[in-house]
N, C-alpha and C. Protein backbone atom coordinates (compact mmCIF):
# COMPACT_ATOMS: atom_id res chain seq x y z
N UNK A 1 50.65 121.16 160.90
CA UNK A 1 51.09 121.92 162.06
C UNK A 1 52.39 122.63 161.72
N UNK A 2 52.45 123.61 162.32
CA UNK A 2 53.41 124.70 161.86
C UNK A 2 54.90 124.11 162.93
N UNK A 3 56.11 124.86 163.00
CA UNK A 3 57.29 124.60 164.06
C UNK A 3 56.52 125.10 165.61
N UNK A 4 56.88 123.89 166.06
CA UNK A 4 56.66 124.26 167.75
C UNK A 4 57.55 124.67 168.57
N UNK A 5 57.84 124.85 169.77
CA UNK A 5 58.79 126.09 170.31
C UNK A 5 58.39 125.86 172.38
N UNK A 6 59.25 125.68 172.70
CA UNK A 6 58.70 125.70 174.32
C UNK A 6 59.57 126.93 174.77
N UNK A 7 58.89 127.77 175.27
CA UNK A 7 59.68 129.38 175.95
C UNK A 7 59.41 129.28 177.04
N UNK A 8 60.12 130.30 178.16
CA UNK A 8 60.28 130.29 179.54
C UNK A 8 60.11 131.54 179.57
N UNK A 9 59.25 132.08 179.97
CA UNK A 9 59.25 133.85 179.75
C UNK A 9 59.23 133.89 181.09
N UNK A 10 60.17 134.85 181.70
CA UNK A 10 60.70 134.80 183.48
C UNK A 10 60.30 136.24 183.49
N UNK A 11 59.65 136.61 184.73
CA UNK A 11 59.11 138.29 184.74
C UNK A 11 60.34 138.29 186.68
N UNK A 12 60.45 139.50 186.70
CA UNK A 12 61.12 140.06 187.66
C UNK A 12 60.47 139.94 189.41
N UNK A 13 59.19 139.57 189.33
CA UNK A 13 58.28 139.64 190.54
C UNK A 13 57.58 137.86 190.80
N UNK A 14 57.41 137.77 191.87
CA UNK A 14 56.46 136.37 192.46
C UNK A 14 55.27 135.81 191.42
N UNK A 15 54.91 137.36 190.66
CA UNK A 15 53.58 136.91 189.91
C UNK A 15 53.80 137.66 188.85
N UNK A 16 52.97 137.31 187.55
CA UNK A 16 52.86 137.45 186.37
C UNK A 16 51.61 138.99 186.45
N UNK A 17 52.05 139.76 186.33
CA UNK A 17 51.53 141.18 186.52
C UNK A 17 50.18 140.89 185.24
N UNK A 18 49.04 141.98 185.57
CA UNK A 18 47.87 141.63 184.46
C UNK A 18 48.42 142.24 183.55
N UNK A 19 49.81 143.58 183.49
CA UNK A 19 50.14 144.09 182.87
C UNK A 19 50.74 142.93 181.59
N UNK A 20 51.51 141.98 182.02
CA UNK A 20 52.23 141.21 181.34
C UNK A 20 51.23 140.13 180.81
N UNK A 21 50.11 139.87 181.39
CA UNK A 21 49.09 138.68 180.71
C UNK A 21 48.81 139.34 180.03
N UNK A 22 48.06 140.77 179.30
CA UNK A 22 47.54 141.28 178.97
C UNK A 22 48.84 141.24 177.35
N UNK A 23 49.54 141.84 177.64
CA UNK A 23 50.93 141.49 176.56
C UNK A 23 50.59 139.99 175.75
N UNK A 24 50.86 139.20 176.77
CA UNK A 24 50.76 138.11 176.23
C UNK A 24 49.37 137.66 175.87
N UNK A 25 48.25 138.17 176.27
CA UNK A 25 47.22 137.42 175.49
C UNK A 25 47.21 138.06 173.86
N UNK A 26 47.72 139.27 174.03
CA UNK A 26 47.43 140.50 172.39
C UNK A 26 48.81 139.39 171.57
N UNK A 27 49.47 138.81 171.99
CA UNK A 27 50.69 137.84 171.51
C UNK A 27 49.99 136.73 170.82
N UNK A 28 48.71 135.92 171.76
CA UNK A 28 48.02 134.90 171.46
C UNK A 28 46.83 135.71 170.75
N UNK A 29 46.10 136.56 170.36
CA UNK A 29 45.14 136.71 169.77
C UNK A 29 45.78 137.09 168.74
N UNK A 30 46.92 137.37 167.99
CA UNK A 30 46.72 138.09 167.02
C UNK A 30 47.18 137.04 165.92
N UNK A 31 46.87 135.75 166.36
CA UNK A 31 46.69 134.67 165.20
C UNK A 31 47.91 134.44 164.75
N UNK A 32 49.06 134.71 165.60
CA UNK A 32 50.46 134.40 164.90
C UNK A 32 51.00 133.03 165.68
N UNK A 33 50.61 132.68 166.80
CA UNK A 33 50.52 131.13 167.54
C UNK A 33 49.67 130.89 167.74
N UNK A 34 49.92 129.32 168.67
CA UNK A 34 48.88 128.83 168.71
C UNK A 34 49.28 128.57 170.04
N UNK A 35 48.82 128.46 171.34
CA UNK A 35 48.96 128.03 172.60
C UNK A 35 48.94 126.53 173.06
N UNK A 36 49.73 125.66 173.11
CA UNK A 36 49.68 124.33 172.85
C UNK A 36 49.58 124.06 174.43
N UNK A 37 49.89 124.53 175.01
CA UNK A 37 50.47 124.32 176.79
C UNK A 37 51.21 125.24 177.14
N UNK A 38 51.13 125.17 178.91
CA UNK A 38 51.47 126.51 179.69
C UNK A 38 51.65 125.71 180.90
N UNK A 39 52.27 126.78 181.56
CA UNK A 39 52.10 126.33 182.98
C UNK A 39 53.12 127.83 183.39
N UNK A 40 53.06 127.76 184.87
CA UNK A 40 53.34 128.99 185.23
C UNK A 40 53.57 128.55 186.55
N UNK A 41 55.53 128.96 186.93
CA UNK A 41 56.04 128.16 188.04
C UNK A 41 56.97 129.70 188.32
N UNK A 42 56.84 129.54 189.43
CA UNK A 42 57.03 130.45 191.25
C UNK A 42 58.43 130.02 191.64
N UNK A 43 59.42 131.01 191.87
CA UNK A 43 60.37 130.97 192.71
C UNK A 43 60.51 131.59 193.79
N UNK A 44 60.01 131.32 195.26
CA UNK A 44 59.90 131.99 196.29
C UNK A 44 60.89 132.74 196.30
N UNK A 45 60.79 133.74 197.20
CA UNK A 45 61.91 134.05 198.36
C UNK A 45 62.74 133.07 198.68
N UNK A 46 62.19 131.97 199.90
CA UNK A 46 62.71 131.28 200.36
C UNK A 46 63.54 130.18 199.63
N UNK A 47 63.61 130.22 198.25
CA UNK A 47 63.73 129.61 197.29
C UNK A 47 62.69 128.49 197.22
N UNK A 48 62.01 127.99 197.91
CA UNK A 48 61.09 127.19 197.13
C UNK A 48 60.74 127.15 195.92
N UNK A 49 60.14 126.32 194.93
CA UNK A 49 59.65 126.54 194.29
C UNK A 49 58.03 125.84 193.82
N UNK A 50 57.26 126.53 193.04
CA UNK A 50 55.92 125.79 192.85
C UNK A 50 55.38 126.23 191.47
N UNK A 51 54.95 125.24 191.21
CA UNK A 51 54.04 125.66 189.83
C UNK A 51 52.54 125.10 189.78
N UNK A 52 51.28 125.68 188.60
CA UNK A 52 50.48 125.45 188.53
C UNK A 52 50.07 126.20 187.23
N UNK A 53 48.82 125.36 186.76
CA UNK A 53 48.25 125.50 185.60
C UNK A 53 47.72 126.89 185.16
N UNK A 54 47.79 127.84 184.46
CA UNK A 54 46.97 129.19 184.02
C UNK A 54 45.83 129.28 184.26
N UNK A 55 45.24 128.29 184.58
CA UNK A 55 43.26 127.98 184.63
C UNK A 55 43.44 128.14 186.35
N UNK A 56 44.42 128.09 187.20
CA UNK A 56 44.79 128.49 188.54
C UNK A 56 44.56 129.64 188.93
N UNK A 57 45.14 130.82 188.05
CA UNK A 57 45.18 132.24 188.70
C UNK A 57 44.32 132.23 187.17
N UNK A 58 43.29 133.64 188.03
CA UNK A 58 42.25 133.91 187.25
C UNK A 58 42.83 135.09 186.57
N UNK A 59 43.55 135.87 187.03
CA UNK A 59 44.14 136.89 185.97
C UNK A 59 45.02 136.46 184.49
N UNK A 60 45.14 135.06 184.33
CA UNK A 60 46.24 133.98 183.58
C UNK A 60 45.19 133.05 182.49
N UNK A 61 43.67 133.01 182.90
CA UNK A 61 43.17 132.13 181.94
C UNK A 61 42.50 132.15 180.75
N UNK A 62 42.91 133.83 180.55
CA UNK A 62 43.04 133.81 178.77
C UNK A 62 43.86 134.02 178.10
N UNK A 63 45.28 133.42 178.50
CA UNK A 63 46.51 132.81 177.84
C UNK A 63 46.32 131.07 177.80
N UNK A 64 45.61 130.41 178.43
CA UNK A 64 45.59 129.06 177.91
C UNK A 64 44.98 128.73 176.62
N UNK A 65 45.15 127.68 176.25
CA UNK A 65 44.98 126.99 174.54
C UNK A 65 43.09 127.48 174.40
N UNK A 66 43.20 126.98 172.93
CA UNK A 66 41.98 127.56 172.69
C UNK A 66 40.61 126.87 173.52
N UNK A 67 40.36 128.01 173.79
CA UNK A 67 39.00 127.34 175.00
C UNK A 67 39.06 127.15 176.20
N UNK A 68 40.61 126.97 176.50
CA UNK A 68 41.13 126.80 177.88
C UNK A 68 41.20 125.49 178.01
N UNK A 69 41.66 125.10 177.10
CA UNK A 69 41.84 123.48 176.83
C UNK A 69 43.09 123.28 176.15
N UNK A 70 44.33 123.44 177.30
CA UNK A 70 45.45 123.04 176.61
C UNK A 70 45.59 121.71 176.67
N UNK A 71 46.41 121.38 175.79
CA UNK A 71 46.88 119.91 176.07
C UNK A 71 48.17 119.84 177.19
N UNK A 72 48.01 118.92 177.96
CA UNK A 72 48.89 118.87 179.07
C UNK A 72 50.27 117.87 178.89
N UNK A 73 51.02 118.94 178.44
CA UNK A 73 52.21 118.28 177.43
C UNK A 73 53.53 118.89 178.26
N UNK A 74 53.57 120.20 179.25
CA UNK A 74 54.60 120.47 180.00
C UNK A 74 54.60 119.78 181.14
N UNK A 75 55.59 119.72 182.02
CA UNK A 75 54.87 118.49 183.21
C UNK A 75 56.36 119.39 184.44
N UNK A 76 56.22 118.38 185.22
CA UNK A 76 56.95 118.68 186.43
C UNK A 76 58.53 118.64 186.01
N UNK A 77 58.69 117.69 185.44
CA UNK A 77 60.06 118.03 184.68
C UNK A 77 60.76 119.36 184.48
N UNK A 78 59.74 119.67 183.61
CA UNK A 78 59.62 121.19 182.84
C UNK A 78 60.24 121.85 183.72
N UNK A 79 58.73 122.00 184.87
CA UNK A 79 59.02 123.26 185.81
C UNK A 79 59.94 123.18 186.84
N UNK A 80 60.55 121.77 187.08
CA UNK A 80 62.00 122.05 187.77
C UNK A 80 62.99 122.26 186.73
N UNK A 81 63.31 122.24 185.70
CA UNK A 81 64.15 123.14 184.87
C UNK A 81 64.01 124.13 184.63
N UNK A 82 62.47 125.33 184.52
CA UNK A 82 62.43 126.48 184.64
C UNK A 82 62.63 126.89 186.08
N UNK A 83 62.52 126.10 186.97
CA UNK A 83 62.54 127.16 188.61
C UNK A 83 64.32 127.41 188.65
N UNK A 84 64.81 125.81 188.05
CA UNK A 84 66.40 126.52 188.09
C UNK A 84 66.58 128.04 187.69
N UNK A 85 66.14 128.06 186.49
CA UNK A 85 66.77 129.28 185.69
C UNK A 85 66.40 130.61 186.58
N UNK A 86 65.85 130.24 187.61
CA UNK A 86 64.86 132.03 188.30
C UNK A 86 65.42 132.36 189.44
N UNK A 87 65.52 133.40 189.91
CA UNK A 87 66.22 133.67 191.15
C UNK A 87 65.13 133.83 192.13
N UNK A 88 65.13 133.80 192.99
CA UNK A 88 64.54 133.85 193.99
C UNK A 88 63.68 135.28 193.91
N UNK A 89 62.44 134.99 194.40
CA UNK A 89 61.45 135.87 194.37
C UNK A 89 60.69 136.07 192.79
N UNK A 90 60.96 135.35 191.92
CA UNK A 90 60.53 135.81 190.51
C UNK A 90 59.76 135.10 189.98
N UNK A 91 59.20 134.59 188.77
CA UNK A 91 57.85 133.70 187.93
C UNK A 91 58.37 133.81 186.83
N UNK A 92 57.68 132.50 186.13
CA UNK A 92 58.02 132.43 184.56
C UNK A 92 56.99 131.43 184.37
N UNK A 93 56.46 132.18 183.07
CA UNK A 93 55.43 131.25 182.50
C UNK A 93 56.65 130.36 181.63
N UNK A 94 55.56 128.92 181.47
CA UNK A 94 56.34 128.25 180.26
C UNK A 94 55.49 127.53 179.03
N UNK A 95 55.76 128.25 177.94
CA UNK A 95 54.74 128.34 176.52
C UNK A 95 54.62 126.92 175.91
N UNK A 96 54.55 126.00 175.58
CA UNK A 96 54.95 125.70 174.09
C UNK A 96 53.76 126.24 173.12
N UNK A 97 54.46 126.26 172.07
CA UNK A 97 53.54 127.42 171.10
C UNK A 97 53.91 126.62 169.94
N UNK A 98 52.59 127.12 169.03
CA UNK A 98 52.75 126.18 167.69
C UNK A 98 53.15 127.56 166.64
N UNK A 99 53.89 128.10 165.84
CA UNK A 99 54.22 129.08 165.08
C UNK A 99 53.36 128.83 163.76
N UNK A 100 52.04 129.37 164.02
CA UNK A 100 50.89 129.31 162.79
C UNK A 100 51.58 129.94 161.68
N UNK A 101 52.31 131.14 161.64
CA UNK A 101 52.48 132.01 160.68
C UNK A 101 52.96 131.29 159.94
N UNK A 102 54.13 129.88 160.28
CA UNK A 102 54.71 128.96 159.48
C UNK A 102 54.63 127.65 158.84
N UNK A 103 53.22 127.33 159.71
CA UNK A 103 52.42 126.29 158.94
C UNK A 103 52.25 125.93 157.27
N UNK A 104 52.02 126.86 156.83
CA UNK A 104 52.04 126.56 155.30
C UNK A 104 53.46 126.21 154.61
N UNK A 105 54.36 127.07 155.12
CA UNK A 105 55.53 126.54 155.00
C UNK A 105 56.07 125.31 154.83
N UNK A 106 55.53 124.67 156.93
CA UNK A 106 55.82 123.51 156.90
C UNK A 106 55.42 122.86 156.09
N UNK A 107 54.03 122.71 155.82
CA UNK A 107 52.97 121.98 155.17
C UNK A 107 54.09 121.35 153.58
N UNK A 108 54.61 122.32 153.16
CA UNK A 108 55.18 122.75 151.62
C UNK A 108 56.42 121.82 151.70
N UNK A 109 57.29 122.16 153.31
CA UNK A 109 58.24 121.22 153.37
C UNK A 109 58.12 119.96 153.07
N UNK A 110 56.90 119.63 154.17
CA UNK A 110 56.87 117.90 154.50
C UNK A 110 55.92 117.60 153.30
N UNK A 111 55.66 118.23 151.74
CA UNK A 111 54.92 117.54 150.30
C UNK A 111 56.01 117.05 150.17
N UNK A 112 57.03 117.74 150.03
CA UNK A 112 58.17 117.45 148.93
C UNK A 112 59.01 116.62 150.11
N UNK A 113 59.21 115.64 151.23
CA UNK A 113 59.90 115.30 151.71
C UNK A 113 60.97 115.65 152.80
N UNK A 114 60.38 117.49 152.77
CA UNK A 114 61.47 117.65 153.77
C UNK A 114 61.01 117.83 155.08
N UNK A 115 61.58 118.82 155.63
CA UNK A 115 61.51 118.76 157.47
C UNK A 115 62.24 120.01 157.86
N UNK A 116 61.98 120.63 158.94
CA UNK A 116 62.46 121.83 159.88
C UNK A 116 63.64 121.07 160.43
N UNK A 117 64.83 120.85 160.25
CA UNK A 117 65.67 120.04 160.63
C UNK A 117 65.88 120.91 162.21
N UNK A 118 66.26 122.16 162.67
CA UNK A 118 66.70 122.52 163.50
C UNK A 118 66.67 124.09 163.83
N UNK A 119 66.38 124.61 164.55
CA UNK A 119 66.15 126.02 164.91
C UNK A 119 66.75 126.19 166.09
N UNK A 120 67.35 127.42 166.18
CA UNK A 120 67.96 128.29 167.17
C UNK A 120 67.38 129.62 167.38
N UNK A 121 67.13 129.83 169.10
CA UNK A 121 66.54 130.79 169.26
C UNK A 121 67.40 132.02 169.68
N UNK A 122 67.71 133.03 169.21
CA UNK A 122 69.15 133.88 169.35
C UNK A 122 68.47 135.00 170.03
N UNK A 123 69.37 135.37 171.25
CA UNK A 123 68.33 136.31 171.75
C UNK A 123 68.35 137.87 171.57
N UNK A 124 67.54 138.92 171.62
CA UNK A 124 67.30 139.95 171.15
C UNK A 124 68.71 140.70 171.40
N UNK A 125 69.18 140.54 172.19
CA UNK A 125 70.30 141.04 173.14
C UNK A 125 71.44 140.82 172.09
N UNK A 126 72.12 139.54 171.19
CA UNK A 126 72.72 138.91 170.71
C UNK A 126 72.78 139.99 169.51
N UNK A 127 71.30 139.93 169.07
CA UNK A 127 71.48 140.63 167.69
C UNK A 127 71.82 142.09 167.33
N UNK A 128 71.35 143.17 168.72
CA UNK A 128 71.80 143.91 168.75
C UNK A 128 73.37 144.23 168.97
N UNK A 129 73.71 143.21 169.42
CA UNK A 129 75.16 143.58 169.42
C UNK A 129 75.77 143.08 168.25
N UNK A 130 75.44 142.39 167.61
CA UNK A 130 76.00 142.05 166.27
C UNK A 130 75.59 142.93 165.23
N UNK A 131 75.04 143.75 165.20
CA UNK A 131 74.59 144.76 164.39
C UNK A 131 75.53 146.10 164.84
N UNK A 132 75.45 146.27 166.50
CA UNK A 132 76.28 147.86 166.52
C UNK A 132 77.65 147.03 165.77
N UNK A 133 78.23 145.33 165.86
CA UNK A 133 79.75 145.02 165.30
C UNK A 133 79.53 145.47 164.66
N UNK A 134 78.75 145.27 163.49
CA UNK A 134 78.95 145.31 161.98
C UNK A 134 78.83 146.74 161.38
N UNK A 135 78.18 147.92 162.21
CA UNK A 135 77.92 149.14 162.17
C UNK A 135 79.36 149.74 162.11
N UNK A 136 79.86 148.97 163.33
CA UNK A 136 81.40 149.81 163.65
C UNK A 136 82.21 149.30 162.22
N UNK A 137 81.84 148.14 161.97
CA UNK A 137 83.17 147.39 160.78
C UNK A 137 83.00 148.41 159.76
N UNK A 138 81.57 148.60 159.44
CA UNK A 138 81.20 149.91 157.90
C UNK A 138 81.78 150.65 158.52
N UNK A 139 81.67 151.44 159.52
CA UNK A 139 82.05 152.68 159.50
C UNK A 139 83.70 153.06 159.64
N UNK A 140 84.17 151.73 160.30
CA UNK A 140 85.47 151.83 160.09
C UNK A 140 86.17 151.39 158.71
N UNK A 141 84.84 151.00 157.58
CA UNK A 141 85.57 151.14 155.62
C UNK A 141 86.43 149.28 156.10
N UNK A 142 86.20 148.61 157.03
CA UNK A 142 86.40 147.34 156.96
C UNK A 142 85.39 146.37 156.00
């Protein structure tokens, strides 16, 4: 098994648009993960919050694991730590994903004894700004 990964992908609206399943299934078909578990939790208006399985909303159930047989490994826990993160009125699916592309890798690690000791997920936002720094440092001959 390759590095696994649990994401919170938060969309702006109550529901996960077909626009955005559709994203995410071309994410899951193109053989670069693997869909280990999902779930997909609701931040009202009212702030309530609720969650339920992808096999729930029919526009959502070809993002679950292969066959539509995830393993049920995110739980209620989970989704009261993702409803924190959401403001009111918004959704977020929550992934864990197996990173196939790195399987062999791992595989190579754990012959010889080793291990994925630790990963950080840095966000897109982060890197662009560390790039215009370093743009400005060249150009300022620093």
């Amino acid at each position: 098994m390759g590095p696994a990964e649990l994401l919170v992908l938060a969309f702006p609206q109550e529901t996960v648009t077909a626009e955005a399943a559709a994203a995410l299934a071309k994410l899951r078909t193109a053989g670069d993960i693997r869909v280990i578990d999902s779930l997909v939790v609701t931040r009202h208006g009212d702030g309530e919050a609720t969650y339920g399985e992808l096999a729930d909303f029919e526009h959502l159930q070809g993002l679950a694991g292969s066959g539509g047989q995830a393993l049920p490994l995110i739980g209620p826990e989970d989704a009261q730590e993702a409803a924190e993160l959401l403001q009111p009125g918004t959704v977020a699916v929550i992934v864990l994903i197996e990173h196939v592309w790195a399987e062999e890798a791992a595989q190579a690690l754990r012959a010889v004894g080793g291990r994925i000791a630790s990963g950080v997920r840095i966000p897109p936002e982060n890197i662009e700004e560390a790039v215009r720094a370093a743009e400005a440092r060249v150009a300022a001959g620093r």
